[in-house]
Protein backbone atom coordinates (compact mmCIF):
# COMPACT_ATOMS: atom_id res chain seq x y z
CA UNK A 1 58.89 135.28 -34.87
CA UNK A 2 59.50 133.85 -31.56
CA UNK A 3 57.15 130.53 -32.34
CA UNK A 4 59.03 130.30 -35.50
CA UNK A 5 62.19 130.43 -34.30
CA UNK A 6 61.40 127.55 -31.38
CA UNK A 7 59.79 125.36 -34.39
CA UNK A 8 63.02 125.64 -36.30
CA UNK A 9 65.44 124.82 -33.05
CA UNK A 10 63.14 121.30 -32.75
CA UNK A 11 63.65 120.70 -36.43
CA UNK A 12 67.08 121.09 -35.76
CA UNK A 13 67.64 118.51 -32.92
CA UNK A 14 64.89 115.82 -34.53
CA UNK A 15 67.00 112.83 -32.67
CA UNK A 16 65.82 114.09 -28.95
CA UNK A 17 62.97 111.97 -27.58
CA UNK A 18 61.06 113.05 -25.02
CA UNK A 19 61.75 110.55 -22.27
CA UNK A 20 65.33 112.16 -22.86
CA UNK A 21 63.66 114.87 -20.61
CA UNK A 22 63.54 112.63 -17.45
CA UNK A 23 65.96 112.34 -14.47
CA UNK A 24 68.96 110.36 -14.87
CA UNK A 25 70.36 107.64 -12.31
CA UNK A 26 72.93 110.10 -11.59
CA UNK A 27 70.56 112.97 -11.00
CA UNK A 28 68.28 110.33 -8.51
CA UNK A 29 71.28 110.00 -6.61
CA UNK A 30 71.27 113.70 -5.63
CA UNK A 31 67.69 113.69 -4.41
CA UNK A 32 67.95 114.06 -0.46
CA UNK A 33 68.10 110.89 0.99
CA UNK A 34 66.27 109.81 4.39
CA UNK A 35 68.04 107.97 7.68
CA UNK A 36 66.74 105.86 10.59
CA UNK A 37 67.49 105.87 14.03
CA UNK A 38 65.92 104.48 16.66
CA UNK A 39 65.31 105.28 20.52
CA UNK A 40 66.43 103.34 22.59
CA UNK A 41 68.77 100.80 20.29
CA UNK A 42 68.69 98.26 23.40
CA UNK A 43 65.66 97.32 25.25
CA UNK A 44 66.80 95.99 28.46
CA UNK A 45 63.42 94.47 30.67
CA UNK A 46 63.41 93.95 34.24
CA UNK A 47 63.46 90.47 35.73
CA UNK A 48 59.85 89.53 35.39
CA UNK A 49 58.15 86.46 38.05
CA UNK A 50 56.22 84.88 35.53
CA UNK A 51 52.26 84.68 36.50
CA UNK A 52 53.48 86.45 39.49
CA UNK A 53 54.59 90.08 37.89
CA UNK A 54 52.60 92.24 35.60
CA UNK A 55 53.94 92.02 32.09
CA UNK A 56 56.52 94.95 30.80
CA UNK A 57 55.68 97.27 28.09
CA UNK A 58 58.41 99.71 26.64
CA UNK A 59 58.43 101.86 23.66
CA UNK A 60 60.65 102.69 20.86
CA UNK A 61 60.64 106.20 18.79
CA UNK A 62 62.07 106.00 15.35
CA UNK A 63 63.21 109.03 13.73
CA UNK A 64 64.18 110.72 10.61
CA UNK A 65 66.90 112.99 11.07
CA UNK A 66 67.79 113.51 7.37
CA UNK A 67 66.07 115.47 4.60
CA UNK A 68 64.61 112.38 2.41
CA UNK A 69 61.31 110.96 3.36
CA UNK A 70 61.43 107.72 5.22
CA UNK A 71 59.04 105.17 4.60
CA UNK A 72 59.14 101.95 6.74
CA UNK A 73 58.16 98.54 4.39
CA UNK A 74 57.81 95.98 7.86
CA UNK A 75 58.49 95.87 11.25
CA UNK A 76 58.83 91.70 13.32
CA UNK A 77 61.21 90.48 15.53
CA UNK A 78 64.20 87.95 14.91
CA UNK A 79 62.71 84.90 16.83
CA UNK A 80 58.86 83.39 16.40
CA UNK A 81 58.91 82.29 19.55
CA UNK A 82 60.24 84.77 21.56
CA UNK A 83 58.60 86.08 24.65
CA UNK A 84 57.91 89.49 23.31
CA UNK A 85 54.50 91.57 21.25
CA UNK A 86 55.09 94.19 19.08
CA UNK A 87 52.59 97.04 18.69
CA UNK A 88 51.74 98.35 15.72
CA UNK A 89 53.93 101.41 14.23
CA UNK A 90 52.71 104.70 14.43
CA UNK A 91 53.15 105.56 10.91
CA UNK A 92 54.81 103.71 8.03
CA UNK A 93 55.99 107.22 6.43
CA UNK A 94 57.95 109.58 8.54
CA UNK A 95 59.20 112.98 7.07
CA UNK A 96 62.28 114.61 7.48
CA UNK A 97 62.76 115.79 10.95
CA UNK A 98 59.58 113.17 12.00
CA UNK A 99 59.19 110.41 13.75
CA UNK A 100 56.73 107.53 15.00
CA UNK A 101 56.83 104.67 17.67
CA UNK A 102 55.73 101.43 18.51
CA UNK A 103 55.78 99.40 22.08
CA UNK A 104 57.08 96.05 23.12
CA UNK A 105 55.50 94.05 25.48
CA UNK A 106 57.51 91.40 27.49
CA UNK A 107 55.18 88.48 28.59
CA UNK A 108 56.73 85.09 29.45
CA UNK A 109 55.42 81.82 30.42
CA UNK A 110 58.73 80.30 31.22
CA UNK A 111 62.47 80.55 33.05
CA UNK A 112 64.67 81.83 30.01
CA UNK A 113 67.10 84.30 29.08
CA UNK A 114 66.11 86.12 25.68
CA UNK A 115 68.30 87.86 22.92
CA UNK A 116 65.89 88.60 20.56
CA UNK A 117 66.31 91.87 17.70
CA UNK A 118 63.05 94.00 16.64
CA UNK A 119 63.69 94.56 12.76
CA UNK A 120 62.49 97.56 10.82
CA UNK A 121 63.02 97.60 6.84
CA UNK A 122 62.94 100.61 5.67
CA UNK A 123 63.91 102.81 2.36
CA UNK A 124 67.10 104.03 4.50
CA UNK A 125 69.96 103.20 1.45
CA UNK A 126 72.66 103.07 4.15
CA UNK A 127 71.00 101.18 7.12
CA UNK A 128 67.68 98.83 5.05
CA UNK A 129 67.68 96.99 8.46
CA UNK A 130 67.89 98.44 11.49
CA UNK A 131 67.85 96.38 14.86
CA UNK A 132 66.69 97.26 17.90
CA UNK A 133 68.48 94.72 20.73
CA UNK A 134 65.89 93.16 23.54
CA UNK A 135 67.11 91.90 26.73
CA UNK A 136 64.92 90.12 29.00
CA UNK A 137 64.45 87.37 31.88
CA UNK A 138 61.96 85.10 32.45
CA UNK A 139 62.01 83.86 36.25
CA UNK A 140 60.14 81.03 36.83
CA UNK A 141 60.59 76.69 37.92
CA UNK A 142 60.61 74.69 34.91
CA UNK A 143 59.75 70.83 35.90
CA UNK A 144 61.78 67.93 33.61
CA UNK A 145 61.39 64.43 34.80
CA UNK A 146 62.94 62.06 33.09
CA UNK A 147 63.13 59.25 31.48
CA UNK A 148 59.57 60.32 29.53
CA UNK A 149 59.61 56.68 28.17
CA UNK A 150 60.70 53.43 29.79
CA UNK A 151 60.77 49.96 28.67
CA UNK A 152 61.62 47.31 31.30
CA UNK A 153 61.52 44.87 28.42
CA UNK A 154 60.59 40.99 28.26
CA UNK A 155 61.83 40.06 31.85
CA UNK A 156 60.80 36.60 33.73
CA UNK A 157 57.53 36.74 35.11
CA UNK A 158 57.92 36.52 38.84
CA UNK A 159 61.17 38.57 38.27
CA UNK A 160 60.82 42.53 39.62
CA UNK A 161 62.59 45.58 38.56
CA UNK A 162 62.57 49.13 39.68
CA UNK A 163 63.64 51.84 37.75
CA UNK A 164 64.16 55.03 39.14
CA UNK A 165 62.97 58.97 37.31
CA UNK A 166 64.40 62.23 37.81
CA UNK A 167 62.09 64.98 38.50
CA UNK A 168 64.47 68.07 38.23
CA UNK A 169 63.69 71.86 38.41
CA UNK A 170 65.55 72.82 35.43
CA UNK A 171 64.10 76.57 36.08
CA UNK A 172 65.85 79.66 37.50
CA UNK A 173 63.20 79.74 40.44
CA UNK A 174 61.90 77.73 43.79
CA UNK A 175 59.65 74.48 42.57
CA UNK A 176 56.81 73.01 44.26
CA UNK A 177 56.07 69.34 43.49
CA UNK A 178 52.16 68.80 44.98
CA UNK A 179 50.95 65.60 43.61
CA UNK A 180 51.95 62.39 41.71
CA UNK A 181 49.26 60.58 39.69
CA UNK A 182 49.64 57.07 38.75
CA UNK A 183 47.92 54.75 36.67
CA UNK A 184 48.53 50.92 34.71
CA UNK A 185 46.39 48.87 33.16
CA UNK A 186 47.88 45.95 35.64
CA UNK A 187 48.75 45.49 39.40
CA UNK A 188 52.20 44.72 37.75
CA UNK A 189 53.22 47.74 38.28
CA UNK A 190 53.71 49.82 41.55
CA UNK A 191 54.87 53.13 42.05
CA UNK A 192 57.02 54.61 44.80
CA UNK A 193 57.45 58.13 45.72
CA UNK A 194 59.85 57.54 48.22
CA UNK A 195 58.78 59.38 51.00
CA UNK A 196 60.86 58.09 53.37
CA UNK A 197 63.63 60.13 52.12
CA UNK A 198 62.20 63.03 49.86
CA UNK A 199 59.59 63.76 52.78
CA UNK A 200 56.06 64.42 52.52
CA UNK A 201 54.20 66.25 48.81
CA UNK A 202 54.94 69.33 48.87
CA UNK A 203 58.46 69.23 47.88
CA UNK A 204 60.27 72.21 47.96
CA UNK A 205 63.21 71.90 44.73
CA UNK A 206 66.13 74.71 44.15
CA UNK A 207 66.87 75.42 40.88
CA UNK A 208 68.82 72.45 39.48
CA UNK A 209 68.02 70.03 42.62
CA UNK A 210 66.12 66.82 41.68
CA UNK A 211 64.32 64.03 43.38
CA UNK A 212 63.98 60.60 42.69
CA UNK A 213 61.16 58.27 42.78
CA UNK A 214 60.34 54.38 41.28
CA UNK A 215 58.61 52.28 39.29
CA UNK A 216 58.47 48.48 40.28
CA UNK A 217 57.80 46.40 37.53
CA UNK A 218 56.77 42.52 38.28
CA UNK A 219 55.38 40.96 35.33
CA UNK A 220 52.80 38.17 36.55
CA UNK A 221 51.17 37.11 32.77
CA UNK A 222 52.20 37.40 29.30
CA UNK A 223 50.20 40.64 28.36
CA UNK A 224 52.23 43.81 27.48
CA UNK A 225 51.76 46.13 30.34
CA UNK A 226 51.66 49.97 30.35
CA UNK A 227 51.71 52.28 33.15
CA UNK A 228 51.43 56.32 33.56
CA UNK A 229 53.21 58.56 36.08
CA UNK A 230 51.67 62.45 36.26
CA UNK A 231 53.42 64.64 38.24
CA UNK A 232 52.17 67.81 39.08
CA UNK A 233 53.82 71.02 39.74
CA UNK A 234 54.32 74.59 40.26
CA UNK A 235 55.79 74.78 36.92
CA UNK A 236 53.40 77.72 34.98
CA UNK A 237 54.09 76.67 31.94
CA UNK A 238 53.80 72.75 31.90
CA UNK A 239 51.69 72.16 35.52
CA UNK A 240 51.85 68.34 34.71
CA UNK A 241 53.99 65.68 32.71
CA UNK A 242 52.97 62.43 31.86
CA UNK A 243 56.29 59.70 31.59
CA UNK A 244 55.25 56.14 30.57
CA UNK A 245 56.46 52.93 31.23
CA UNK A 246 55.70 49.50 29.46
CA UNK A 247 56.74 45.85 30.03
CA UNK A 248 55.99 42.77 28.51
CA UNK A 249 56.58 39.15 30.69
CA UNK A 250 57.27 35.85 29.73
CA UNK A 251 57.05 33.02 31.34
CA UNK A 252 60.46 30.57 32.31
CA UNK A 253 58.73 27.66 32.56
CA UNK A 254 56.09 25.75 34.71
CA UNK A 255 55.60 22.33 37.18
CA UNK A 256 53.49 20.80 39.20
CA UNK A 257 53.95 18.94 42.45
CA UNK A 258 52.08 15.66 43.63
CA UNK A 259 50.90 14.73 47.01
CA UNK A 260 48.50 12.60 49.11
CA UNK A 261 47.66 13.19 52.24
CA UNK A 262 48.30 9.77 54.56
CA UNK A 263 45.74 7.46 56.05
CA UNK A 264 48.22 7.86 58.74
CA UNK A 265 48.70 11.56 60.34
CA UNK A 266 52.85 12.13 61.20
CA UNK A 267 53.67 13.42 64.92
CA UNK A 268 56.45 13.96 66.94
CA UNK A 269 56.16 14.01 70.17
CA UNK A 270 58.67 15.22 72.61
CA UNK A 271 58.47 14.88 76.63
CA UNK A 272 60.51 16.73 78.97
CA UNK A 273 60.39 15.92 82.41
CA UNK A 274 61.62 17.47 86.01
CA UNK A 275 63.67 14.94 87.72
CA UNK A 276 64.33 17.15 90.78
CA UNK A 277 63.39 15.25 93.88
CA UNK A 278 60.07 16.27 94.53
CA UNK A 279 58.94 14.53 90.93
CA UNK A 280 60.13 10.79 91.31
CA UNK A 281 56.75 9.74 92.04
CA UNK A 282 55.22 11.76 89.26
CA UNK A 283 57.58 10.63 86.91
CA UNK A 284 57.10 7.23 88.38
CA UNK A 285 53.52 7.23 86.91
CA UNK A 286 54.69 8.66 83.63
CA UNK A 287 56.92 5.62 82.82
CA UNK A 288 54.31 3.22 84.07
CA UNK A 289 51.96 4.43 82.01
CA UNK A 290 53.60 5.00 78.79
CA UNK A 291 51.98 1.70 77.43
CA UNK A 292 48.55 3.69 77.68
CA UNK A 293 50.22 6.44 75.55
CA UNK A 294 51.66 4.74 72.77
CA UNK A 295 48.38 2.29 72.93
CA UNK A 296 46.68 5.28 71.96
CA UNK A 297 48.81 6.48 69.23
CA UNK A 298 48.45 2.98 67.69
CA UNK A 299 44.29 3.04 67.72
CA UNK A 300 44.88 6.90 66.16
CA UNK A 301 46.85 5.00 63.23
CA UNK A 302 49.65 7.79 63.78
CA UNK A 303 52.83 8.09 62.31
CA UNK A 304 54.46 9.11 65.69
CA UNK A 305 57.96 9.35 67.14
CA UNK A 306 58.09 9.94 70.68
CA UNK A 307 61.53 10.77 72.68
CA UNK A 308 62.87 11.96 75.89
CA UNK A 309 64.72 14.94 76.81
CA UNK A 310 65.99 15.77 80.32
CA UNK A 311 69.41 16.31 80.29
CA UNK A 312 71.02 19.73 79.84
CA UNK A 313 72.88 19.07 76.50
CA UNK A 314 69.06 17.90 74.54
CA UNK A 315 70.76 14.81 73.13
CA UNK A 316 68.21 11.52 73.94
CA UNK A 317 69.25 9.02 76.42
CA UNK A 318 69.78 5.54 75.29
CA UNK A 319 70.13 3.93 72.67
CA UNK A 320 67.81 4.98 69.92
CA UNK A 321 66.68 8.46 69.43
CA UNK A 322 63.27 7.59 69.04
CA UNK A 323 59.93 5.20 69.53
CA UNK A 324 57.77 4.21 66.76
CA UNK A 325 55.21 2.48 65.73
CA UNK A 326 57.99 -0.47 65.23
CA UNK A 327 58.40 -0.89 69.05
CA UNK A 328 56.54 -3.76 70.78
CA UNK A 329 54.14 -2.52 73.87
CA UNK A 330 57.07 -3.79 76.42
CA UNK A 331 59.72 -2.02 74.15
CA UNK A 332 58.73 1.05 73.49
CA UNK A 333 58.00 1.30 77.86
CA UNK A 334 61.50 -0.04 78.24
CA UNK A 335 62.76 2.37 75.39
CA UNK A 336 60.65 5.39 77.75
CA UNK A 337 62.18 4.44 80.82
CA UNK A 338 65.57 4.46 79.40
CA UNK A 339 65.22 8.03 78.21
CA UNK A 340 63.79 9.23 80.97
CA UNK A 341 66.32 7.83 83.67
CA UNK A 342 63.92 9.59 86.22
CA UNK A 343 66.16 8.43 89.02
CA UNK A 344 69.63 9.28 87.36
CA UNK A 345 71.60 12.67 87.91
CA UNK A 346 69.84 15.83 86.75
CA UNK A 347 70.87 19.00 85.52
CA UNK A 348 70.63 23.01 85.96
CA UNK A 349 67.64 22.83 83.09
CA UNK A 350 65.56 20.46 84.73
CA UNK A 351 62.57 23.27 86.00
CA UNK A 352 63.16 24.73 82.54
CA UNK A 353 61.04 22.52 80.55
CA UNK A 354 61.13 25.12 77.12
CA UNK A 355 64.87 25.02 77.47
CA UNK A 356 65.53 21.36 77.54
CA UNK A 357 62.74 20.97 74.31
CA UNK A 358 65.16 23.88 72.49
CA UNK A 359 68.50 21.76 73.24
CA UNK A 360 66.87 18.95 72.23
CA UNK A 361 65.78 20.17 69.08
CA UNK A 362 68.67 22.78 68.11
CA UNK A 363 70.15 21.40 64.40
CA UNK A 364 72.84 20.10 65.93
CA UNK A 365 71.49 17.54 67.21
CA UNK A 366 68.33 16.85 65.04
CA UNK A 367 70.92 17.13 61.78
CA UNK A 368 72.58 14.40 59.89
CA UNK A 369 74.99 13.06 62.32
CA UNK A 370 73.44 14.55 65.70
CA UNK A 371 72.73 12.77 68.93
CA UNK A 372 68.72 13.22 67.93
CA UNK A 373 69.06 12.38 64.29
CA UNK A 374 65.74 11.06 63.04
CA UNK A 375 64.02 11.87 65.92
CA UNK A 376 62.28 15.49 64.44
CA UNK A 377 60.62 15.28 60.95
CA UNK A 378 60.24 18.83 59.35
CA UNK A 379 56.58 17.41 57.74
CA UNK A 380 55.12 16.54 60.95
CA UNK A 381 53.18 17.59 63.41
CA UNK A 382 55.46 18.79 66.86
CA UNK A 383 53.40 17.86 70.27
CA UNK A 384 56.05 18.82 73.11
CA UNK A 385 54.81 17.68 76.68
CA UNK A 386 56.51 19.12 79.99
CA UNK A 387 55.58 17.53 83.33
CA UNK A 388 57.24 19.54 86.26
CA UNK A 389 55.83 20.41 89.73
CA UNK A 390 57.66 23.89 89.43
CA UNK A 391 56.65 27.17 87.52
CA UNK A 392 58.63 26.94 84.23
CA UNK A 393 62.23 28.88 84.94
CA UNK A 394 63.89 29.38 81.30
CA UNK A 395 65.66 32.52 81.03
CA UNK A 396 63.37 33.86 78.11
CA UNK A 397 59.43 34.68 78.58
CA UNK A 398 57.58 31.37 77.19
CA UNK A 399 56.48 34.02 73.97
CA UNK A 400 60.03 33.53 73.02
CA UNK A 401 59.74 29.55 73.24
CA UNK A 402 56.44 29.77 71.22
CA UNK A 403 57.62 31.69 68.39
CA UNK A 404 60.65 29.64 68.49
CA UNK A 405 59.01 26.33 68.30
CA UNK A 406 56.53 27.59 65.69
CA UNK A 407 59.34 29.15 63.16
CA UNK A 408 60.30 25.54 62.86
CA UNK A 409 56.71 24.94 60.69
CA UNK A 410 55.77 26.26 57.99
CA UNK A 411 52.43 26.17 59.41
CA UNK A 412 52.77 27.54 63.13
CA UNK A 413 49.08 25.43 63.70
CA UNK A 414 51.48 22.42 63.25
CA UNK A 415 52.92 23.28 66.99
CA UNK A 416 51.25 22.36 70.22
CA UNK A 417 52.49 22.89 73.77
CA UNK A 418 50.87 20.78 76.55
CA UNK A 419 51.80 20.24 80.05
CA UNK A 420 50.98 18.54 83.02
CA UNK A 421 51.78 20.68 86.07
CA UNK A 422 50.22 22.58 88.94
CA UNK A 423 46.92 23.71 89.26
CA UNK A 424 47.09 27.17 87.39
CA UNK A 425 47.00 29.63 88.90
CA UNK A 426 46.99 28.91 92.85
CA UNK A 427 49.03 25.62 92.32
CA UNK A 428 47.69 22.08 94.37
CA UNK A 429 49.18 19.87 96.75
CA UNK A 430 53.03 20.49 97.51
CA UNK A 431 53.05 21.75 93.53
CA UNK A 432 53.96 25.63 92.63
CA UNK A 433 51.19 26.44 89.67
CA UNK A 434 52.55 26.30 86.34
CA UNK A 435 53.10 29.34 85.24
CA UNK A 436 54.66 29.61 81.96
CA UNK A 437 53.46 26.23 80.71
CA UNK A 438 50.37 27.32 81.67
CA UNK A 439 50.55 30.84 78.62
CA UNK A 440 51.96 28.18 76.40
CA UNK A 441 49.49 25.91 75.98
CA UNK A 442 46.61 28.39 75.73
CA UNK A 443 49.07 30.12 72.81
CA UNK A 444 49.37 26.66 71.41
CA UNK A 445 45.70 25.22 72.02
CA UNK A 446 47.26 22.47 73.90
CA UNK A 447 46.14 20.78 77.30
CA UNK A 448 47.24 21.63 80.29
CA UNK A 449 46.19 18.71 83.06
CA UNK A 450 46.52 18.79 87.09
CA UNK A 451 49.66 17.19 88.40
CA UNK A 452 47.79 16.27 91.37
CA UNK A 453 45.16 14.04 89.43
CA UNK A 454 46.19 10.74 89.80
CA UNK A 455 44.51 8.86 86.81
CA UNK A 456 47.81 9.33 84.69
CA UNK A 457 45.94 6.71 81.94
CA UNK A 458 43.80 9.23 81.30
CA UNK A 459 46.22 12.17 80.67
CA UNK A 460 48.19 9.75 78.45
CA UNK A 461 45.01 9.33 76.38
CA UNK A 462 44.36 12.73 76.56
CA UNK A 463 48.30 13.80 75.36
CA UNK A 464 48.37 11.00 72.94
CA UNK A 465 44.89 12.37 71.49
CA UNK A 466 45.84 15.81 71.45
CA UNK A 467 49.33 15.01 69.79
CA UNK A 468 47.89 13.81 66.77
CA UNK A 469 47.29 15.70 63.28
CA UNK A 470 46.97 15.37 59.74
CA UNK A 471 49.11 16.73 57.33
CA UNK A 472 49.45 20.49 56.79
CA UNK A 473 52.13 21.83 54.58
CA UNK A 474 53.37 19.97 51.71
CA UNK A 475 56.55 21.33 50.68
CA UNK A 476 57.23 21.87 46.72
CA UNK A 477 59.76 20.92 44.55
CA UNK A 478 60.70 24.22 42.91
CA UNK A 479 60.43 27.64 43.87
CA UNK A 480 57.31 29.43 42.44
CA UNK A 481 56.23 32.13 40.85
CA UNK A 482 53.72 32.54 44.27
CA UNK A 483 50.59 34.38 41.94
CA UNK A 484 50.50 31.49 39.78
CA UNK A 485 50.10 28.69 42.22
CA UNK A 486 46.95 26.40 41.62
CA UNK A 487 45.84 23.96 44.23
CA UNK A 488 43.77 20.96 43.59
CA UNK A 489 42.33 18.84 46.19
CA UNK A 490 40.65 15.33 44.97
CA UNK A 491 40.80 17.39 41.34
CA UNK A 492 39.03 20.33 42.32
CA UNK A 493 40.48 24.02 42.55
CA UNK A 494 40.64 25.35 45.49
CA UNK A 495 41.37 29.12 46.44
CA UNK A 496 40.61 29.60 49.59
CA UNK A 497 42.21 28.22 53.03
CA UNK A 498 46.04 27.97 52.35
CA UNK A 499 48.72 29.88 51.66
CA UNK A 500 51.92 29.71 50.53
CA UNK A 501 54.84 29.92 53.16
CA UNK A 502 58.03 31.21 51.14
CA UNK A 503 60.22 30.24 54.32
CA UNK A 504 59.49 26.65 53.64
CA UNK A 505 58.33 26.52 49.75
CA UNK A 506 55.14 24.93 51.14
CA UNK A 507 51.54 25.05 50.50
CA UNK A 508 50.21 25.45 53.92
CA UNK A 509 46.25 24.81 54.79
CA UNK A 510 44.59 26.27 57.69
CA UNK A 511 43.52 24.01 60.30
CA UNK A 512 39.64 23.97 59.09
CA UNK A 513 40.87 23.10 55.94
CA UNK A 514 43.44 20.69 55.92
CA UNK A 515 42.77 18.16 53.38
CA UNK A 516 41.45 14.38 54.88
CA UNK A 517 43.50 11.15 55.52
CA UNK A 518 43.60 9.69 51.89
CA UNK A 519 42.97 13.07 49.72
CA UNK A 520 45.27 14.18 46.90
CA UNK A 521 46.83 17.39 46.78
CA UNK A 522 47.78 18.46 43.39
CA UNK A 523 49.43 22.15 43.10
CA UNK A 524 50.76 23.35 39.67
CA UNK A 525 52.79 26.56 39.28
CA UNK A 526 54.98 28.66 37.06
CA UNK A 527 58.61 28.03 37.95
CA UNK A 528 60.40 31.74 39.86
CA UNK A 529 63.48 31.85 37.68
CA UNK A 530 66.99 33.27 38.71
CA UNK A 531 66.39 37.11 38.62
CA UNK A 532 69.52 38.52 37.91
């Protein structure tokens, strides 16, 4: 009866279907529900000294407090490229009451300070994501130098420019700075660390205290030019940057200068004499000898202009500043005589034979418009004589007088000091030795002859010999680019045995190679342009 009566309800209600049977949306709703927390919700690390301090691990429990079961569907943290390692989670289902864990390990390799969430998604309706806050510091020197790239351009060749780089500790931590490497493809480059005023390697840097060091750039060709600066440091994360630097010259323009070396070799000659008492003999001989000299100087074929100083001011006696190779035998002696005025009124200078030749030749008087105008040629050869009886009494040693004298040349070869004094160094007859003259003639390669020798036709040869000399510095037009200079002599290149002289734009030889009487000198260069 009971089976029949069951059959007969179902026959009744024919519209139910059986899925009917199953839990409504309402009724999931009232199914216990579960609930995340997590322990601790901030992870706060301790200052960590990176490759200095172990690395931190810390770990969070997450619990289920509530009666649902809570299942966790991922666990990662809010920043790829944060400092931090997560473990894996103890379980991904955690019943009601449970709970599981995972750790997080701190591990920096640079100075930063990190915010960074861990996020859990879970099946918790009311929290999905729940964040777990990490604090941490990184303590460490972080290197920056700067600029990475530098172009210095298309600038003049001959022109140079320095730039200067930045290396800065950026970090939160002491910086050591233990090596620079440098390399270019060129020797147009040089590099400069400054050491004069950031000390020796080893720099110490502060956070957010820099140094600076340079790059010289001095384009010599037309090539592009790169260079490489690697500085090394205490940094742990980058131990060495590489900054670059790249150029490219160009030429402003190029000349050449023409010369020929004369048949006849240029001199000046300069006497100075002592006209104290003791000397009027001496200087007696001098005068009445001077034909000898200048005969000389005419079988030499020189280019010569002789002169006399003696008094204190260095201006010439007479009238003409000079004697050349356009005076008559008889003249020129006159011409001698008049300058030297042995027997005339002397001066406090008269024992101080490098003073009078430094009056005589100040630019004052060997300018346009001076008293010795004409008389000193910058292109010739200088041959100063001093005849005295005394030691040499200028106020300055005769080292002074030497470098002096040779400053005037651009070759200092093209200076020679002679004299003609006493015996060095016990003196001879009534004269003192000449001391003074004596250092400057061996400093000079000049002659010094015995006042008490009486053949004063021979010294003259001798002096007038000794005063004569080719050509050695040949002054150019333009100013040069000094790497590109190319010398020619008689058409072929020559590298060797001169230089150039930037005091006196010349091409100066040595005095083995100075080119012969008659030779051409042909020197070609790229022209220095303004470098502004």
């Amino acid at each position: 009866m009971k089976r029949l009566l069951a059959l007969s309800l179902l026959a009744a209600c024919s519209d139910y279907k059986v899925e009917d049977l199953e839990p409504s949306p309402g009724q999931l709703n009232n199914q216990p529900e579960p609930c995340i927390t997590v322990d601790p919700e901030t992870v706060q690390f301790t200052d960590l000294k990176v490759t200095v301090d172990p690395v931190q691990v810390q770990d969070v429990t997450v619990s289920n407090a509530c009666e649902g079961d809570l299942e966790i569907y991922g666990i990662g943290l809010s920043e790829d490229d944060a400092p931090f390692r997560l473990g894996s989670i103890g379980s991904i289902f955690v019943p009601s009451g449970g709970q599981t864990s995972f750790s997080v390990t701190f591990d920096p390799q640079t100075a930063n300070d990190w915010t960074t969430q861990v996020l859990l998604d879970s099946n918790d309706p009311n929290w999905p994501t729940k964040e777990v806050q990490l604090l941490a510091t990184g303590i460490a020197p972080v290197i920056e130098v700067t600029p990475p790239v530098y172009d210095f351009g298309t600038p003049y060749i001959g022109c140079s420019y320095e730039n200067e780089w930045k290396v800065r500790n950026v970090g939160n931590d002491t910086l050591t700075v233990d090596h620079f490497g440098f390399a270019a493809d060129s020797d147009d480059f040089a590099f400069d660390p400054a050491l004069d005023v950031n000390g020796e390697l080893g720099w110490t840097l502060a956070p957010q205290e820099e140094a600076t060091v340079y790059i010289n750039y001095q384009g010599l060709d037309e090539f592009a030019d790169q260079a490489y600066l690697t500085v090394s440091s205490s940094d742990p994360f980058t131990p060495q940057v590489l900054v670059s630097a790249t150029g490219n010259a160009l030429y402003y323009g190029d000349t050449s200068d023409d010369f020929a070396q004369s048949l006849q070799s240029s001199t000046d000659i300069i006497f100075t004499l002592d006209r104290s008492g003791s000397m009027d003999d001496d200087n007696a001989l001098v005068v009445a000898n001077f034909s000898t000299f200048v005969n000389t100087l005419t079988t030499l074929d020189a280019d010569y202009h002789v002169a006399v100083v003696v008094d204190d001011d260095g201006c010439v006696r007479g009238g003409s500043n000079y004697i050349d190779a356009s005076f008559s035998s008889s003249d020129a002696e006159a011409t001698f005589s008049t300058m030297a005025d042995i027997l005339g009124n002397y001066g406090s200078y008269t024992e101080a034979g490098y003073t009078l030749a430094e009056r005589g030749l100040q630019a004052a008087n060997i300018g346009p418009g001076g008293c010795n105008e004409g008389m000193y040629r910058d292109e010739a050869f200088l041959s100063l004589v001093h005849v005295s009886d005394e030691v040499e009494q200028s106020s300055r040693t005769y080292s002074y007088y030497v470098s002096l004298f040779q400053a005037m040349k651009a070759n200092p070869d093209d200076v020679v000091i002679n004299a003609v004094a006493g015996d060095y160094p016990g003196g001879c007859g009534s004269a003192d030795p000449g001391t003074g003259y004596y250092e400057g003639t061996v400093a000079t390669g000049g002659l010094f002859l015995s006042l008490c020798t009486t053949d004063w036709g021979t010294h003259l040869e001798s002096l007038a010999a000794r005063s004569v000399a080719l050509r050695s510095s040949f002054r150019l037009s333009s100013a040069p680019v000094p790497q590109t200079l190319e010398v020619k002599v008689n058409g072929t290149i020559t590298t060797s045995g001169w230089r150039y002289n930037a005091a006196t734009n010349a091409v100066v030889f040595e005095r083995d190679h100075i080119p012969a009487g008659g030779s051409s000198i042909d020197v070609a260069y790229h022209l220095m342009p303004r470098c502004d």
